[in-house]
C-alpha atoms as a PDB file:
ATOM      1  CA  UNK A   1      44.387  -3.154   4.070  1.00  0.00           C
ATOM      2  CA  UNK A   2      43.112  -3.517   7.242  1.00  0.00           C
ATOM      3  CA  UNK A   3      39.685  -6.012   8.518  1.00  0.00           C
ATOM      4  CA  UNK A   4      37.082  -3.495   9.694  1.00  0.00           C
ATOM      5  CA  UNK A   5      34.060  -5.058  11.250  1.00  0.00           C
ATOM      6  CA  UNK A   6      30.218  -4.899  10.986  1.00  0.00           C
ATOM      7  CA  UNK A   7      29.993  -2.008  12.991  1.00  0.00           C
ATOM      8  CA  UNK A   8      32.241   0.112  11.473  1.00  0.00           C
ATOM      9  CA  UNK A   9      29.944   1.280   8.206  1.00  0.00           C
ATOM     10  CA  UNK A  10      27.001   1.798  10.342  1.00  0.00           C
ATOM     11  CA  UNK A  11      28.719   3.505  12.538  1.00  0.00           C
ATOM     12  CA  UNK A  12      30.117   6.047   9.984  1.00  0.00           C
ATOM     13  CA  UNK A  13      27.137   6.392   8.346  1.00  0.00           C
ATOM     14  CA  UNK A  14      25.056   7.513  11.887  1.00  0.00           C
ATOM     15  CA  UNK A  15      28.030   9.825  12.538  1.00  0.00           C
ATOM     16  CA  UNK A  16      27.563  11.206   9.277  1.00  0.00           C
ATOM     17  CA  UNK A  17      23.837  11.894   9.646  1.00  0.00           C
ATOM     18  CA  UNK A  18      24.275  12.885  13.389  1.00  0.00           C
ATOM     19  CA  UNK A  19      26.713  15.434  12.484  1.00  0.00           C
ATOM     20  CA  UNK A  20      25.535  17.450   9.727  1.00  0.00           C
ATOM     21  CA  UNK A  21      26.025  20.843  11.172  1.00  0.00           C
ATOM     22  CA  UNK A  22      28.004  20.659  14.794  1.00  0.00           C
ATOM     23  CA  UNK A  23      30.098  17.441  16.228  1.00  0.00           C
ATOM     24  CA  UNK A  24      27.110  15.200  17.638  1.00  0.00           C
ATOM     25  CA  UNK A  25      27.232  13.985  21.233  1.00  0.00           C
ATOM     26  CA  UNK A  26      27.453  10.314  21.903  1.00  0.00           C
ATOM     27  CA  UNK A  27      23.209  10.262  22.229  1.00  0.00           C
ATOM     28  CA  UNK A  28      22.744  11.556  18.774  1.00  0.00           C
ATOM     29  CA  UNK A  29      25.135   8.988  16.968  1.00  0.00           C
ATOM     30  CA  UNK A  30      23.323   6.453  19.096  1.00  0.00           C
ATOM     31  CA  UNK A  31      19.940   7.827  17.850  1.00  0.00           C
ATOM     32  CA  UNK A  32      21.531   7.349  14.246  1.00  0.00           C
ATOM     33  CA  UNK A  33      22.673   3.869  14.606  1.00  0.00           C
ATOM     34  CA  UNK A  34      19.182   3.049  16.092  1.00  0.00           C
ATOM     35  CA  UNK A  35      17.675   4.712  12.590  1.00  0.00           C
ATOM     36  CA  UNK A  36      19.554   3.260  10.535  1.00  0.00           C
ATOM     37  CA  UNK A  37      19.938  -0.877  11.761  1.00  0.00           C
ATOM     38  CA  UNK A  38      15.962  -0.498  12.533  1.00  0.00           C
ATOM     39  CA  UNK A  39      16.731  -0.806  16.696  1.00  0.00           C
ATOM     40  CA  UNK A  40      19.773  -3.468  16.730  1.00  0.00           C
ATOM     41  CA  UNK A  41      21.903  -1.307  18.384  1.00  0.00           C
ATOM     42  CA  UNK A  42      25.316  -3.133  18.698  1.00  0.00           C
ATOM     43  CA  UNK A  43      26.595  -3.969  21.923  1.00  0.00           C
ATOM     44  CA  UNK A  44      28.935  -1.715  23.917  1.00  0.00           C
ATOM     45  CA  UNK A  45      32.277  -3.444  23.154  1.00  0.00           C
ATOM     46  CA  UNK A  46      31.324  -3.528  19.648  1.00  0.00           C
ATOM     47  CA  UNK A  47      30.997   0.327  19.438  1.00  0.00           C
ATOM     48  CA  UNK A  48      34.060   0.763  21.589  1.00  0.00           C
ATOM     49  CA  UNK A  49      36.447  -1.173  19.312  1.00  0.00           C
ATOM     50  CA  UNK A  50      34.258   0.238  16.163  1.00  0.00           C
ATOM     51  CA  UNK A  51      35.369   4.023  17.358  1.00  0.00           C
ATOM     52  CA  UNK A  52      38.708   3.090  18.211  1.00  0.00           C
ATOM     53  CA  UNK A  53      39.295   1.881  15.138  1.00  0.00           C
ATOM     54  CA  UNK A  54      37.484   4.176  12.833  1.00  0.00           C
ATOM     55  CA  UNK A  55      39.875   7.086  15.042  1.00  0.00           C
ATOM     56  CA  UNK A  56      42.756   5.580  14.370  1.00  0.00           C
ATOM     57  CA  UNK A  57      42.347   5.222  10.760  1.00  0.00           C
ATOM     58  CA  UNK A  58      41.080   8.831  10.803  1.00  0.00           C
ATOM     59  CA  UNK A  59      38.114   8.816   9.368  1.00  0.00           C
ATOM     60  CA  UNK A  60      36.411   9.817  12.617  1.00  0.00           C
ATOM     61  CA  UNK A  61      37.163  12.675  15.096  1.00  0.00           C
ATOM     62  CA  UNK A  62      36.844  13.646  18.169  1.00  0.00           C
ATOM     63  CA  UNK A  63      35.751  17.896  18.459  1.00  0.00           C
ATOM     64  CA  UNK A  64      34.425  19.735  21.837  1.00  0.00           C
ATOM     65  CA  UNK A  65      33.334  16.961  23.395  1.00  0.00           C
ATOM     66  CA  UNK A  66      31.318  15.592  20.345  1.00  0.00           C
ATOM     67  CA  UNK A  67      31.864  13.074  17.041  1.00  0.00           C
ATOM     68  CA  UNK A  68      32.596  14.676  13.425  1.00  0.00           C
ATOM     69  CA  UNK A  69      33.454  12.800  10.284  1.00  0.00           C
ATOM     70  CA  UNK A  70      37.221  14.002   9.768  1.00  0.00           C
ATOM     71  CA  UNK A  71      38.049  15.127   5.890  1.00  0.00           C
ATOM     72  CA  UNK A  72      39.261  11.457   5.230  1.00  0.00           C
ATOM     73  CA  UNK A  73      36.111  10.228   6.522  1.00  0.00           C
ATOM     74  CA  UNK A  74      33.609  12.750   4.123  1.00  0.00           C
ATOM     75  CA  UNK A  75      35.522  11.533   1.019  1.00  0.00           C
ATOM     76  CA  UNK A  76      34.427   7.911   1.566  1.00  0.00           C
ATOM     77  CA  UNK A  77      30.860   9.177   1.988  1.00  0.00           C
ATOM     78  CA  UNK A  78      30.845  11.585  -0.199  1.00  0.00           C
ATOM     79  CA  UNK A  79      29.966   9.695  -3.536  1.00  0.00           C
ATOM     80  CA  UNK A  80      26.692   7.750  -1.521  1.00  0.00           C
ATOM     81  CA  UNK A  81      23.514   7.727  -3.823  1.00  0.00           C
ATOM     82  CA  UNK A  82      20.616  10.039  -2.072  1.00  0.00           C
ATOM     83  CA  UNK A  83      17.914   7.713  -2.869  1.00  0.00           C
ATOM     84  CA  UNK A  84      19.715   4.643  -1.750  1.00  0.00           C
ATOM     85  CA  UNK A  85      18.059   2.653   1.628  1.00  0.00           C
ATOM     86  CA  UNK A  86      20.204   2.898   4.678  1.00  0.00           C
ATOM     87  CA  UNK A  87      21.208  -0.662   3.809  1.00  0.00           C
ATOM     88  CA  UNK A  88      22.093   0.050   0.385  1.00  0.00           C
ATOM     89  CA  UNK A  89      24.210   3.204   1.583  1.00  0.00           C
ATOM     90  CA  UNK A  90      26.211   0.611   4.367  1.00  0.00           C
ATOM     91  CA  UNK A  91      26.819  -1.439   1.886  1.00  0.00           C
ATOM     92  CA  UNK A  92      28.771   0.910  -0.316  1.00  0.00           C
ATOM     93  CA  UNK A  93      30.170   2.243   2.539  1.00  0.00           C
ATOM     94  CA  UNK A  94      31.536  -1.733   3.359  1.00  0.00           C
ATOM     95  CA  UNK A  95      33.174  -1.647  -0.054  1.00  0.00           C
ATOM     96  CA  UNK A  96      34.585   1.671   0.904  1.00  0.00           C
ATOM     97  CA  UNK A  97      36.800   0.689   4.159  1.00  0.00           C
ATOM     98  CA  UNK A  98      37.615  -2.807   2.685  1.00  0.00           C
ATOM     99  CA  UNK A  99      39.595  -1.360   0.344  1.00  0.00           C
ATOM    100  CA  UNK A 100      40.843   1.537   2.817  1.00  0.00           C
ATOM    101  CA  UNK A 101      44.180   1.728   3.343  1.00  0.00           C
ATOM    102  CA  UNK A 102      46.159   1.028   6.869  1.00  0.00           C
ATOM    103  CA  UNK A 103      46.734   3.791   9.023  1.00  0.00           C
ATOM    104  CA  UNK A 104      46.948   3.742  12.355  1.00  0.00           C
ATOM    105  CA  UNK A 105      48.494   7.259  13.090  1.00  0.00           C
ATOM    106  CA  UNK A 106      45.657   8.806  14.583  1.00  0.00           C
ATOM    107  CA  UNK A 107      44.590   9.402  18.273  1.00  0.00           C
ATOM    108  CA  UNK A 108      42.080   6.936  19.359  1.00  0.00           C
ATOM    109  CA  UNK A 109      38.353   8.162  20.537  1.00  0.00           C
ATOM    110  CA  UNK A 110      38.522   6.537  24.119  1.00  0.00           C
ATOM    111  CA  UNK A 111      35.049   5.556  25.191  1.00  0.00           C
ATOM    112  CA  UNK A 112      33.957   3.601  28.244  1.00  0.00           C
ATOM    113  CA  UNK A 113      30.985   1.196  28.922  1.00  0.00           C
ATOM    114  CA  UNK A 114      29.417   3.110  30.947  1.00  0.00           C
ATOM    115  CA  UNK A 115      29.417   6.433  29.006  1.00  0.00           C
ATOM    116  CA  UNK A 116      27.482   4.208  25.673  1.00  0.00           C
ATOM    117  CA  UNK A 117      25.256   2.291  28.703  1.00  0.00           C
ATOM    118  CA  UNK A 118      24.142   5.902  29.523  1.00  0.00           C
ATOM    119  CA  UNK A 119      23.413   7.016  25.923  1.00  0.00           C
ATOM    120  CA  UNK A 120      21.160   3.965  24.914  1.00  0.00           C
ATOM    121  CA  UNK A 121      19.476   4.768  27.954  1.00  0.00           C
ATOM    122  CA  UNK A 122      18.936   8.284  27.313  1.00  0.00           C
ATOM    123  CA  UNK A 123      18.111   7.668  23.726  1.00  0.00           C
ATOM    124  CA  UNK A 124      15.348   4.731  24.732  1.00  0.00           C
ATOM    125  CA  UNK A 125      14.137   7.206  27.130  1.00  0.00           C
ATOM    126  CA  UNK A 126      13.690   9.819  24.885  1.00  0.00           C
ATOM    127  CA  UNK A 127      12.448   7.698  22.061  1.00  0.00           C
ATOM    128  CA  UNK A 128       9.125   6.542  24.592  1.00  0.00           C
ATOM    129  CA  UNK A 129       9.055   9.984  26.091  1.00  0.00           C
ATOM    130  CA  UNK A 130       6.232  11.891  24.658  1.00  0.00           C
ATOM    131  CA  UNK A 131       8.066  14.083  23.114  1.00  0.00           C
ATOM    132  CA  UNK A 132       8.215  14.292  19.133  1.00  0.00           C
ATOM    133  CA  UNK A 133      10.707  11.619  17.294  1.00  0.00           C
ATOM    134  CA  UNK A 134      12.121  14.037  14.605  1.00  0.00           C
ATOM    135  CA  UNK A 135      13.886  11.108  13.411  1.00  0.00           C
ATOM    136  CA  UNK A 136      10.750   8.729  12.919  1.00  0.00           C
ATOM    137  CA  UNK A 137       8.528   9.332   9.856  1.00  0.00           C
ATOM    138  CA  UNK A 138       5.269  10.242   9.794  1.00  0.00           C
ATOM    139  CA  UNK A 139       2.258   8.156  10.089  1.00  0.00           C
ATOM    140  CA  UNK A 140      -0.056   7.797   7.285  1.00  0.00           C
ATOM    141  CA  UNK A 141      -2.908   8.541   9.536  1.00  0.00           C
ATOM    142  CA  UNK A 142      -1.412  12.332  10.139  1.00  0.00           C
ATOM    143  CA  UNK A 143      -0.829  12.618   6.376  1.00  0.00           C
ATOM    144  CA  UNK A 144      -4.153  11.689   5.737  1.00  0.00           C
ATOM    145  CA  UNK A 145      -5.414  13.605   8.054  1.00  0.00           C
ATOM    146  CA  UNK A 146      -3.814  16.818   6.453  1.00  0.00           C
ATOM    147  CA  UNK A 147      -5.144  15.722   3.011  1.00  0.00           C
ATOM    148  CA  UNK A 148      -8.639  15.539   4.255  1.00  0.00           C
ATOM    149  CA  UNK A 149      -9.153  19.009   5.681  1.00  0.00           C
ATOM    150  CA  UNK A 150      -7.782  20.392   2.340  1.00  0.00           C
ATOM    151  CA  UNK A 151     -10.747  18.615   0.519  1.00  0.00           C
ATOM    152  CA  UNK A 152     -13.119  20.644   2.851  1.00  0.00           C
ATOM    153  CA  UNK A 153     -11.579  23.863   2.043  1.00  0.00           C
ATOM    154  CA  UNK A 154     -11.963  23.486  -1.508  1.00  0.00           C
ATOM    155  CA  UNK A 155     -15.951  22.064  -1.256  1.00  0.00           C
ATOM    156  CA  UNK A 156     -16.558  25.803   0.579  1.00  0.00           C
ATOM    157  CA  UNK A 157     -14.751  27.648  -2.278  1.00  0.00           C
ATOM    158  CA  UNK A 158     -16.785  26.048  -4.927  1.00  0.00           C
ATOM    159  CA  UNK A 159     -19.919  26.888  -2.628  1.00  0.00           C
ATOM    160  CA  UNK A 160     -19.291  30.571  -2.510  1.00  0.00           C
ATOM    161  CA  UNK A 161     -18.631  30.988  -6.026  1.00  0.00           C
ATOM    162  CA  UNK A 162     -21.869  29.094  -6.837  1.00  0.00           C
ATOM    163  CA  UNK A 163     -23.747  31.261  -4.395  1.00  0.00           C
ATOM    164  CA  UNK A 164     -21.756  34.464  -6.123  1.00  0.00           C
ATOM    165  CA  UNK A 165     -23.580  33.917  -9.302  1.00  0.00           C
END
């Protein structure tokens, strides 16, 4: 067994989500993390020593220039419960890698300070930009807002047929 730290299920977890389709860049894991620990980003070293060691163990990869979950990675995630809470779903994932066995016969994702200084800041950016979040949810304003102007279209419909007769 090996000691993985607090970073290390969070960190699998945003690569999961970040990755669904393609490999996600360093921004969109970044994005993830910030979803998922509610804007505690970890510092730099933290992440740095989290992908180092989550590469070695191979559980995460390294593809055209972006960050997949490698087939090792997608069994410990696979088994997650959908309607869990993001803290729920690290915790299982916790359970996962302490129990994970050593292996450390993988190449290592090599990141630098600078490169995760440059994707906070793009991500902050971007999150007070105003552009659309797609990863925030909705207000309840907007959704009320939507269930208002169906009542209205319903009030005319009962007019017309009223006026029909």
């Amino acid at each position: 067994m090996h000691i993985f730290r607090d970073a290390d299920a969070p960190l699998l977890l945003a690569t999961l989500m970040a990755s669904k389709r393609r490999a996600a860049d360093l921004v969109g894991v970044i994005a993830a993390l910030d979803l998922i620990l509610e804007g505690a980003i970890p510092p730099s070293p933290k992440l740095i020593d989290s992908f180092g060691r989550l590469s070695t163990h191979g559980l995460i990869a390294e593809v055209e220039g972006g960050y997949m979950l490698t087939a090792e990675g997608e069994k410990m995630v696979v088994g997650l419960p959908k309607k869990a809470t993001s803290d729920e779903r690290v915790d299982s994932i916790r359970e996962d890698l302490a129990g994970y066995p050593q292996a450390d016969d993988h190449p290592a994702v090599v990141l630098t300070v600078e490169a995760i200084h440059a994707a906070i800041k793009i991500h902050r950016a971007s999150k007070s930009g105003t552009g659309r979040n797609m990863l925030m949810p909705k207000t309840k304003a907007a959704e009320a807002a939507a269930k208002r102007a169906a009542q209205w279209r319903h009030a005319a419909a009962a007019r017309r047929r009223k006026a029909q007769r």
